[in-house]
C-alpha atoms as a PDB file:
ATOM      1  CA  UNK A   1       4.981 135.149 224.831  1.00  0.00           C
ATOM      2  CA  UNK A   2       7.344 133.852 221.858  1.00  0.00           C
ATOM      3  CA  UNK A   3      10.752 135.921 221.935  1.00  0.00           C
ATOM      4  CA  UNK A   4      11.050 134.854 218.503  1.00  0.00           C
ATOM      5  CA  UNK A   5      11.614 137.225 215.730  1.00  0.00           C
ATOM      6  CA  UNK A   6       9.217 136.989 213.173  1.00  0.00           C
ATOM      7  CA  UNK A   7      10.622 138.586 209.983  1.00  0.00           C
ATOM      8  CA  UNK A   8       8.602 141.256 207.518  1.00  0.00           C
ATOM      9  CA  UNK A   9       7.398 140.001 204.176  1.00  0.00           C
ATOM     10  CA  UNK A  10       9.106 142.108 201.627  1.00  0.00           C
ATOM     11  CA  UNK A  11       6.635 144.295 199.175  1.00  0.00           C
ATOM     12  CA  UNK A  12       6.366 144.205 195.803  1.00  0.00           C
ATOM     13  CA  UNK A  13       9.424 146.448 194.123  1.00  0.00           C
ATOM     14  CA  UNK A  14      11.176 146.906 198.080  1.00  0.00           C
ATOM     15  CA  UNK A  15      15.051 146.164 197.980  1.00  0.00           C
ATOM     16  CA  UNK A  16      15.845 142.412 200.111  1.00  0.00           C
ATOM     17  CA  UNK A  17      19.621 143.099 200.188  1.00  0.00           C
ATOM     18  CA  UNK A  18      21.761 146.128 200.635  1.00  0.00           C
ATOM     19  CA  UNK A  19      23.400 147.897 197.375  1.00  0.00           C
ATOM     20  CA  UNK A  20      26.462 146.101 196.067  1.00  0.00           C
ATOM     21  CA  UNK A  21      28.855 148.112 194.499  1.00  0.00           C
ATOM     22  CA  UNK A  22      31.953 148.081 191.871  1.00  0.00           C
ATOM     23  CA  UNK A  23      33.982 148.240 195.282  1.00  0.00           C
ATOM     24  CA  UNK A  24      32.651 145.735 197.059  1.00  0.00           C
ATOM     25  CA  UNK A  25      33.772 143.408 194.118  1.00  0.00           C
ATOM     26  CA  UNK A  26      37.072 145.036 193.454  1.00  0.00           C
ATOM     27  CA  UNK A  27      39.946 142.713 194.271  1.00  0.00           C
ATOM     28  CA  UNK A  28      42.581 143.939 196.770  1.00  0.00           C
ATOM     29  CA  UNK A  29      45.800 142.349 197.229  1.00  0.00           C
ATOM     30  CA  UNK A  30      47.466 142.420 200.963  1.00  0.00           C
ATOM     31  CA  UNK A  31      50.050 140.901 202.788  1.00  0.00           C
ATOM     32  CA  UNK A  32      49.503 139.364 206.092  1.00  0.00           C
ATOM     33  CA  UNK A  33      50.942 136.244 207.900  1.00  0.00           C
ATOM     34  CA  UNK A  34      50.928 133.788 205.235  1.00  0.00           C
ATOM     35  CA  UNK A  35      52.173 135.821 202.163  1.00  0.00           C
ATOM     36  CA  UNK A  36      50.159 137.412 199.586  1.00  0.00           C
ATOM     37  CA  UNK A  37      46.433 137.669 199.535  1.00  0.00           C
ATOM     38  CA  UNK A  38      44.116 138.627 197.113  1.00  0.00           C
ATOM     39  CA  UNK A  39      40.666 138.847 198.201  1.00  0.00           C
ATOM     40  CA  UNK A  40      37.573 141.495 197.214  1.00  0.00           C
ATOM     41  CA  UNK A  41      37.670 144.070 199.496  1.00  0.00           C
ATOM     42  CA  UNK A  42      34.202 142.871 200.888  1.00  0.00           C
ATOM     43  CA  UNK A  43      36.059 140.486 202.777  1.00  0.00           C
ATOM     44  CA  UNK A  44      38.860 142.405 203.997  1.00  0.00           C
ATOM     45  CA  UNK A  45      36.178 144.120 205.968  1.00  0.00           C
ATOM     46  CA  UNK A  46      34.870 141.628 207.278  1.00  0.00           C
ATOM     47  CA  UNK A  47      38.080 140.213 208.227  1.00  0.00           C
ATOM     48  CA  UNK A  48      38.782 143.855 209.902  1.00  0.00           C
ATOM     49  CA  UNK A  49      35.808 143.529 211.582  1.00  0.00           C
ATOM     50  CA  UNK A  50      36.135 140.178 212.950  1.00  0.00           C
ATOM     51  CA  UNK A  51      39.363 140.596 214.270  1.00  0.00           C
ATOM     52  CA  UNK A  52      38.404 144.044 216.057  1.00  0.00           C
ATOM     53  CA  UNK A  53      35.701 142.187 217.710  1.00  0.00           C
ATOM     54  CA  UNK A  54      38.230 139.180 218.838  1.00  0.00           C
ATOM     55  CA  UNK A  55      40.940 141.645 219.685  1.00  0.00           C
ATOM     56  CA  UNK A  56      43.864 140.256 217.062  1.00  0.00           C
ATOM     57  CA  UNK A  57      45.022 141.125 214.008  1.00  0.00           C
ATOM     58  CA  UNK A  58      44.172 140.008 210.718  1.00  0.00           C
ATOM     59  CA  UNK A  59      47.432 138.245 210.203  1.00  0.00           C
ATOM     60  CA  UNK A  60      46.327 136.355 213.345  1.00  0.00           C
ATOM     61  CA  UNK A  61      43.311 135.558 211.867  1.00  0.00           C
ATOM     62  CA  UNK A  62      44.490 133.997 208.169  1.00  0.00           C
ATOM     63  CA  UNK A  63      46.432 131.992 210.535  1.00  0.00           C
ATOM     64  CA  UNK A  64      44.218 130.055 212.424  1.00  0.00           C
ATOM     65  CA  UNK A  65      41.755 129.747 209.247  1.00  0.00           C
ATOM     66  CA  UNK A  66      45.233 128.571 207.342  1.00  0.00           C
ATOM     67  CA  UNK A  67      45.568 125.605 209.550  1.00  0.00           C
ATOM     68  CA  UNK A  68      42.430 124.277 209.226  1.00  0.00           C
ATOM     69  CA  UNK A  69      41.371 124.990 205.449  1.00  0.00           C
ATOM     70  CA  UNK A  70      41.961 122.183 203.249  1.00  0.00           C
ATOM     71  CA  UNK A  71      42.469 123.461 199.742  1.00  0.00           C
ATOM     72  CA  UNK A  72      42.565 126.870 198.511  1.00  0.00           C
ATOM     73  CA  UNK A  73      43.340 129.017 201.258  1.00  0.00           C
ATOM     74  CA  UNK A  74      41.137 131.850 199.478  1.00  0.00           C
ATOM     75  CA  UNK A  75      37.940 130.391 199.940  1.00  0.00           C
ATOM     76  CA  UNK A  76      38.318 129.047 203.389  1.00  0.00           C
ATOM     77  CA  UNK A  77      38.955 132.931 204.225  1.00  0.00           C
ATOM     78  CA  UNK A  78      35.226 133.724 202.591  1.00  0.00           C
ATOM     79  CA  UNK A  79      34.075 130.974 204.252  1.00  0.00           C
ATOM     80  CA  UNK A  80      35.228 131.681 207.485  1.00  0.00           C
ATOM     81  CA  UNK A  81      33.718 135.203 207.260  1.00  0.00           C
ATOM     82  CA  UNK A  82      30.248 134.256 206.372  1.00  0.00           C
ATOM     83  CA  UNK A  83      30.209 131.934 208.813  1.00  0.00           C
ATOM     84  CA  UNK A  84      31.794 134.477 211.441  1.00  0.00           C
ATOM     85  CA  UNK A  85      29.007 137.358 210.162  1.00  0.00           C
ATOM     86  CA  UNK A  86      26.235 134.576 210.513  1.00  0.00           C
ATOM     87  CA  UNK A  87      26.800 133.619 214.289  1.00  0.00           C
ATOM     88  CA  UNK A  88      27.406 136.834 215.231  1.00  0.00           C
ATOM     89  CA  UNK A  89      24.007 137.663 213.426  1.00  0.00           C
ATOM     90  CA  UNK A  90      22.477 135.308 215.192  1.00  0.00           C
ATOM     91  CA  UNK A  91      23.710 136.345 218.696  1.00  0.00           C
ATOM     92  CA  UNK A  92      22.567 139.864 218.004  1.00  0.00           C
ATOM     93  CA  UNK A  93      18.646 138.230 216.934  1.00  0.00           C
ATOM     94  CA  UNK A  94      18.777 136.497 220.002  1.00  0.00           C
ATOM     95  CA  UNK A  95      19.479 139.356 222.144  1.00  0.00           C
ATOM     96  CA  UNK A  96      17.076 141.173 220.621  1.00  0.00           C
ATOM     97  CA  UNK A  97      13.677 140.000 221.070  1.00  0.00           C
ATOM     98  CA  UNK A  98      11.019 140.688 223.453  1.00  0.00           C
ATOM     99  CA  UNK A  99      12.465 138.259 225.607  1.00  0.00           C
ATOM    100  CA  UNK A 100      15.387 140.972 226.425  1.00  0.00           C
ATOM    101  CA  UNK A 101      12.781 143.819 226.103  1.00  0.00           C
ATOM    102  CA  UNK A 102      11.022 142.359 229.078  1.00  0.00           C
ATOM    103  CA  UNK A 103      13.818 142.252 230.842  1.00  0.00           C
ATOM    104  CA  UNK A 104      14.590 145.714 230.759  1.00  0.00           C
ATOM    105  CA  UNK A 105      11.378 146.538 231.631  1.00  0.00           C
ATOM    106  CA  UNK A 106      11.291 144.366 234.406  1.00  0.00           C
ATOM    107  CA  UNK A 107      14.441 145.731 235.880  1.00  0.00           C
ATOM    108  CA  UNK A 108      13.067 149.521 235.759  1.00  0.00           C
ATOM    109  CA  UNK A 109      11.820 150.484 238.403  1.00  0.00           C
ATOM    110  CA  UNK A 110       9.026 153.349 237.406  1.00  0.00           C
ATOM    111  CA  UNK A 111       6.219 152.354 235.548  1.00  0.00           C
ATOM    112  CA  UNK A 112       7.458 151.155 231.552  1.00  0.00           C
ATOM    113  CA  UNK A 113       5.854 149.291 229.103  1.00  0.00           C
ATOM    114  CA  UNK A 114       6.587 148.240 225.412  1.00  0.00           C
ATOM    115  CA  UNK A 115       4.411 149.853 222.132  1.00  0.00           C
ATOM    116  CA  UNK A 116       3.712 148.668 219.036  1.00  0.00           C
ATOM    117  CA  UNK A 117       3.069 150.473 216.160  1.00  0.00           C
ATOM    118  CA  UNK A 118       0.111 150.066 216.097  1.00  0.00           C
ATOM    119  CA  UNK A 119      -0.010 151.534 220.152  1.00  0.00           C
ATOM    120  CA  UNK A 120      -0.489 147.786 221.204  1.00  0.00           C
ATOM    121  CA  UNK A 121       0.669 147.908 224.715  1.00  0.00           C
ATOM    122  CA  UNK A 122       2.603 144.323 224.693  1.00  0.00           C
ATOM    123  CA  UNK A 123       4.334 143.938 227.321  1.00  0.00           C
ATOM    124  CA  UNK A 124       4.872 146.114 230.976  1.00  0.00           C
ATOM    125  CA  UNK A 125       6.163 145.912 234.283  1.00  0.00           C
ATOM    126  CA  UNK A 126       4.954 145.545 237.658  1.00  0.00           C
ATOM    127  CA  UNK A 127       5.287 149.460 238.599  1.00  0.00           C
ATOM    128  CA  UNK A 128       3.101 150.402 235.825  1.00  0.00           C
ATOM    129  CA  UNK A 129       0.942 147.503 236.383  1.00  0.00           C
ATOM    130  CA  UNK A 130       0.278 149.465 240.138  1.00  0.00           C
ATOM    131  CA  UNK A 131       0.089 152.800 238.519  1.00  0.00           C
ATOM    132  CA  UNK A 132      -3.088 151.638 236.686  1.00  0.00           C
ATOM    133  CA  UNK A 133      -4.431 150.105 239.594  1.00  0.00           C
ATOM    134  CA  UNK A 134      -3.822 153.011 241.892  1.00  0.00           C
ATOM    135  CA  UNK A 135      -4.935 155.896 239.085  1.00  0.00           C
ATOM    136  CA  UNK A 136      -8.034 153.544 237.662  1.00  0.00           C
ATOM    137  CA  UNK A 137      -9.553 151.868 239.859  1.00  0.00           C
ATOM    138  CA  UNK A 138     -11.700 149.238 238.980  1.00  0.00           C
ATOM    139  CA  UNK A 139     -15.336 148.208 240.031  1.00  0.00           C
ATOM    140  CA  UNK A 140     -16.347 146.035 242.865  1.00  0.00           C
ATOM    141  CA  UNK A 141     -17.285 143.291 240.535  1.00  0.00           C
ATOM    142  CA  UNK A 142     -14.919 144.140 237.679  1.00  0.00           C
ATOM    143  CA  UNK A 143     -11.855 142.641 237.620  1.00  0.00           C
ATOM    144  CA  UNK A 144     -11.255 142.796 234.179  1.00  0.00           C
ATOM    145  CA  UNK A 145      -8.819 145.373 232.435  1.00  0.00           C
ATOM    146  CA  UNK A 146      -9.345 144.488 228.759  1.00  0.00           C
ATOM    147  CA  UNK A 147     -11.092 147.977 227.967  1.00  0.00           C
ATOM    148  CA  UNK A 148      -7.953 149.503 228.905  1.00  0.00           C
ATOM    149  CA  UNK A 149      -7.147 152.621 226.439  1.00  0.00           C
ATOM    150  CA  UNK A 150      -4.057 154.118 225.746  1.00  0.00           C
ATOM    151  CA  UNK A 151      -3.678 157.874 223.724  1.00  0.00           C
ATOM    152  CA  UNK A 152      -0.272 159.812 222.518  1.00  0.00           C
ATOM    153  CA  UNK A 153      -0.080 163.289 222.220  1.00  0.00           C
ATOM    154  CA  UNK A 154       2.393 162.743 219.541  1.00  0.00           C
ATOM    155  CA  UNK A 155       1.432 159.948 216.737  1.00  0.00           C
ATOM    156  CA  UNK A 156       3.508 156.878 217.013  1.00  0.00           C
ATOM    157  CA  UNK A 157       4.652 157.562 213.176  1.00  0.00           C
ATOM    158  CA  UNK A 158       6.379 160.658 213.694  1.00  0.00           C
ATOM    159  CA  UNK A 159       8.105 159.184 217.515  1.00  0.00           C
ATOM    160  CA  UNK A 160       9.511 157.030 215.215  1.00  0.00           C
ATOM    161  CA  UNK A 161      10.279 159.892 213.082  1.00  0.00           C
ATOM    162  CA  UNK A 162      11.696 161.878 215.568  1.00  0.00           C
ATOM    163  CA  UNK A 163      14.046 159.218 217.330  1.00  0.00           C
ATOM    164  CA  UNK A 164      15.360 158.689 213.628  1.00  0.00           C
ATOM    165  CA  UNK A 165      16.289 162.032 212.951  1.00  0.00           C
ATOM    166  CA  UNK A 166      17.458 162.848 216.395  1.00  0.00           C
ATOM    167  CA  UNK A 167      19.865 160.175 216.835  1.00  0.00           C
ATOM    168  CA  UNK A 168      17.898 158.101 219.017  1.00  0.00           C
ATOM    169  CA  UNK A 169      17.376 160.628 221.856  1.00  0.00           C
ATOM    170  CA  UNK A 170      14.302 160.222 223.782  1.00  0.00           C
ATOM    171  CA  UNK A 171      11.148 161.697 222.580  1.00  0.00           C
ATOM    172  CA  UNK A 172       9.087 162.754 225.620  1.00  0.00           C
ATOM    173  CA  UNK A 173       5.504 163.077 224.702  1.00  0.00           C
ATOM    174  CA  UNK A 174       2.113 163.099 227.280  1.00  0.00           C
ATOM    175  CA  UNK A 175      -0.811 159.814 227.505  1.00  0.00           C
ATOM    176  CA  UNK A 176      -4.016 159.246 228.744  1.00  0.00           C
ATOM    177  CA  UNK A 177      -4.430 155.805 229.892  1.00  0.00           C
ATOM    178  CA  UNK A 178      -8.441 154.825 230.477  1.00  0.00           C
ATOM    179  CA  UNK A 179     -11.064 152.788 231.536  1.00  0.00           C
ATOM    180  CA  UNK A 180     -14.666 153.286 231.355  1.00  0.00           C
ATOM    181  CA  UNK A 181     -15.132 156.749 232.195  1.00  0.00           C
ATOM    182  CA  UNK A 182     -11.726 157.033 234.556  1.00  0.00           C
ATOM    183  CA  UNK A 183      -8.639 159.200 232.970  1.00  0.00           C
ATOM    184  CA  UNK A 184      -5.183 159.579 234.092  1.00  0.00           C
ATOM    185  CA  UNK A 185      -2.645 161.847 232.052  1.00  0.00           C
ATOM    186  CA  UNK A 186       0.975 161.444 232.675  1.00  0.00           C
ATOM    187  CA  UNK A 187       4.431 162.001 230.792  1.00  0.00           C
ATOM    188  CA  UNK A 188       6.335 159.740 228.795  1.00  0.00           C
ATOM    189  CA  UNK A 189      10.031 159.983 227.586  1.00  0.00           C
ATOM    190  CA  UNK A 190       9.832 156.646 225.075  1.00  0.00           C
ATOM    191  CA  UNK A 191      12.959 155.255 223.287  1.00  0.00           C
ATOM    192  CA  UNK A 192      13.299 152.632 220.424  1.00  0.00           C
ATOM    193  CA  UNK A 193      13.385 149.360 221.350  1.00  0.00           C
ATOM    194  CA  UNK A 194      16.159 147.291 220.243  1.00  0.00           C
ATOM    195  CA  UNK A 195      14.529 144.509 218.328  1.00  0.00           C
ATOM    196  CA  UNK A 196      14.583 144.179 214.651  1.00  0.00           C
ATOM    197  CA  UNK A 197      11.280 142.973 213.619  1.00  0.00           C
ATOM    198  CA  UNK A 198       8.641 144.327 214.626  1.00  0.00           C
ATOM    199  CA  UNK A 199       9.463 147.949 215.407  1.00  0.00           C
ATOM    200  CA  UNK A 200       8.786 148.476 218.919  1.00  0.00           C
ATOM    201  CA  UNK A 201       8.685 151.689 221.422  1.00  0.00           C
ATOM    202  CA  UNK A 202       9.779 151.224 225.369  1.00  0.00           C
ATOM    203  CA  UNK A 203       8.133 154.084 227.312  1.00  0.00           C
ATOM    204  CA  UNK A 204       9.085 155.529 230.784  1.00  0.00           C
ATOM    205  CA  UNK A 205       6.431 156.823 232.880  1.00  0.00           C
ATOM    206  CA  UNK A 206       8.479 159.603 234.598  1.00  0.00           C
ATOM    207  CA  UNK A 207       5.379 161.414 236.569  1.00  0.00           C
ATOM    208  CA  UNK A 208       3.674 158.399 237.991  1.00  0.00           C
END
């Protein structure tokens, strides 16, 4: 399974980029270890940012980008924060994919398994695995589990819904997993999983 992250084509009229405003654009004048700077205050945040996450100060920061610029000391500060905000993007799209979900499913020990939207069970760990074994058995001569069904009490739309508006707390909803004729009904407390694209659901079995 690819733990790439596949990214949503935009429709027709959606927004691509966040809102820019007069501020963002609005030169700000500060200064730090080497003198006067003017810079929009986009930056400065950014700057603010960066150094938070690297535990220095700003000052420390125009510093080290000071001795290695060559030119206008200006733009090697933009440049050094777009190229700070894209690795750190790109550390963050790393961790998550469904590489990492796995992982956290794996490590769980009750019965879990990842949802798509579309309540596409894609991925699951070895407890819940044995929990539909144990609860559904199969046939003698049926080894096969593709029939497998999976229902939600609540609609996947408003879990989604719900963990939005609710700050991310767990939604606990009942399921009914099947096959053939065989039912089992159990309890679910399912969080949002932290991947960008696609939007995913982990669940917990907590009654199996």
């Amino acid at each position: 399974m690819s733990d790439s992250i596949i990214p949503a084509v935009p429709h027709q009229g959606e927004r691509l980029l966040l809102p820019l405003t007069a501020e963002d654009f609005g030169p700000e004048f500060r200064v730090v270890a080497r003198g006067g700077i003017r810079l929009e205050r986009a930056f400065w945040v950014t700057l603010k940012q960066m150094a938070e996450s690297r535990k220095c100060t700003i000052g420390m920061l125009v510093d080290e980008i000071a001795h290695a610029e060559q030119g206008n000391l200006t733009s090697a500060i933009r440049v050094a924060c777009m190229r700070g905000m894209a690795d750190e993007n790109l550390s963050l799209r790393k961790l998550a994919s469904i590489r990492t979900i796995t992982a956290i499913l794996v490590a769980c020990p009750s019965p879990a398994f990842a949802l798509s939207s579309s309540k596409k069970i894609l991925t699951f760990n070895a407890p819940f695995q044995q929990l539909v074994k144990r609860q559904l058995p199969t046939a003698p001569n049926d080894d096969a589990r593709h029939d497998l069904k999976l229902a939600l009490d609540l609609n996947v739309a408003d879990i989604f819904a719900r963990l939005e508006a609710n700050g991310e707390t767990p939604v606990n909803t009942g399921f009914v997993i099947g096959v053939g004729e065989r039912r089992y009904r159990g309890q679910l407390n399912v969080v949002r999983a932290p991947v960008a694209e696609p939007e995913l659901l982990m669940a917990f079995v907590f009654n199996g």
